[in-house]
Protein backbone atom coordinates (compact mmCIF):
# COMPACT_ATOMS: atom_id res chain seq x y z
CA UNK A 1 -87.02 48.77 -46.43
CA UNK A 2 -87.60 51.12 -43.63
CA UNK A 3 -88.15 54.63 -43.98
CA UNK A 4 -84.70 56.91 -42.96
CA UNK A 5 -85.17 59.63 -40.48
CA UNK A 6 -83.87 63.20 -41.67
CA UNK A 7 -84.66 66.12 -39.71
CA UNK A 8 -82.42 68.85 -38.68
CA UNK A 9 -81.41 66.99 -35.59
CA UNK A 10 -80.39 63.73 -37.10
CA UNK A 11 -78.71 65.66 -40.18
CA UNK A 12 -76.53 68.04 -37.76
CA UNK A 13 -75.46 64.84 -35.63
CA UNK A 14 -74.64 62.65 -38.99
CA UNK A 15 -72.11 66.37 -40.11
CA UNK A 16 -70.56 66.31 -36.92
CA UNK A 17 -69.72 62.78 -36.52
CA UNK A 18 -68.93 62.72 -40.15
CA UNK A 19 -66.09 65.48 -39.40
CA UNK A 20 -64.97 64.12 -36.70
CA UNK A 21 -64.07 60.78 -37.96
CA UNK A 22 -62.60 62.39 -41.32
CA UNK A 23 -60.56 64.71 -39.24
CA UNK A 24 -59.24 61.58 -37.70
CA UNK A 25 -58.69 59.60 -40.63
CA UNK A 26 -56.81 62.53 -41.88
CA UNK A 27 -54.58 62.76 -38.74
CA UNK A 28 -53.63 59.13 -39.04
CA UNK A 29 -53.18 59.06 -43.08
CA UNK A 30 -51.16 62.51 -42.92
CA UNK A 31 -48.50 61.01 -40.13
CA UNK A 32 -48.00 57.85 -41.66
CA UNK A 33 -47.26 59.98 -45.13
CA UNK A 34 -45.37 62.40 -42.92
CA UNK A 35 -43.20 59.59 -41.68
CA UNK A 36 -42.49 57.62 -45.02
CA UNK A 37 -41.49 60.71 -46.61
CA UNK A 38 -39.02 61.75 -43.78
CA UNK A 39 -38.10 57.82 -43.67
CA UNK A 40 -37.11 57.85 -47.29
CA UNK A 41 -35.63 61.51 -47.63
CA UNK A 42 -37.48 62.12 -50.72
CA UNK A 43 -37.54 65.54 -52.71
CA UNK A 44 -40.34 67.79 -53.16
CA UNK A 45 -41.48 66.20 -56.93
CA UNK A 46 -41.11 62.90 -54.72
CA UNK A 47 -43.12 64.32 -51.98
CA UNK A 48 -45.71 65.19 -54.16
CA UNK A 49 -46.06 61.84 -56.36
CA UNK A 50 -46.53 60.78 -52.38
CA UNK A 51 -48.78 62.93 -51.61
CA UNK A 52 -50.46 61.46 -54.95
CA UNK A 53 -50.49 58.08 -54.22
CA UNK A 54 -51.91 58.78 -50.53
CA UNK A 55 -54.96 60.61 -51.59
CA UNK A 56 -56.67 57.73 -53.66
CA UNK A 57 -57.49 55.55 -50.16
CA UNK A 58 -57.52 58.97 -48.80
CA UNK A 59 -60.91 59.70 -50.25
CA UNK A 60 -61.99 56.11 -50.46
CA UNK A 61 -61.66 56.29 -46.68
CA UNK A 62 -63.51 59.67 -46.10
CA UNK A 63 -66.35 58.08 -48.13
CA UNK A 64 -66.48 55.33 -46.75
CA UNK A 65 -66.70 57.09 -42.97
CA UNK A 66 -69.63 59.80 -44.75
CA UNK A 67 -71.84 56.96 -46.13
CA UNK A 68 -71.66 54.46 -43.06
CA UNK A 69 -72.01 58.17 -40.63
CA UNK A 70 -75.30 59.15 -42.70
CA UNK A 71 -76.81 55.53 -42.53
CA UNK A 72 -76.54 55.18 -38.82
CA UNK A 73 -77.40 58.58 -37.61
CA UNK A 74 -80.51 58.22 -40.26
CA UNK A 75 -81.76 54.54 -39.25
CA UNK A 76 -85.26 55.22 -37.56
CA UNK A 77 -83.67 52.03 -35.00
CA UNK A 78 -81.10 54.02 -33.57
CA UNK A 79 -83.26 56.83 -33.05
């Protein structure tokens, strides 16, 4: 198993992409909820249980984009 880089440089890179792809993920997740909700005319309880629904492959997504972020930026190959 090789050894993962993490300096200051390599951390600060791995952040930034990391926000940057869950600020996209958001975008895309928050329109297509946006636009089902609008679609359907639902109240606000309905909105909500939504809202609910969304956020479970919400957060698997944003973890998923952390953990793959931190293991490339930290590869000692792609440095």
């Amino acid at each position: 198993m090789q050894q993962r880089i993490k300096t200051f440089k390599t951390l600060s890179r791995a952040a930034s992409a990391a926000m940057f792809l869950s600020v996209q993920a958001l975008i895309c997740i928050g329109t297509v909820y946006w636009a089902v909700a609008e679609t359907l005319g639902l109240s606000a309880m309905a909105a909500l249980v939504l809202g609910g629904i969304f956020a479970v492959p919400t957060v698997f997504v944003l973890i998923t984009a952390i953990r793959m972020v931190v293991d490339a930026e930290s590869d000692s190959a792609n440095q």
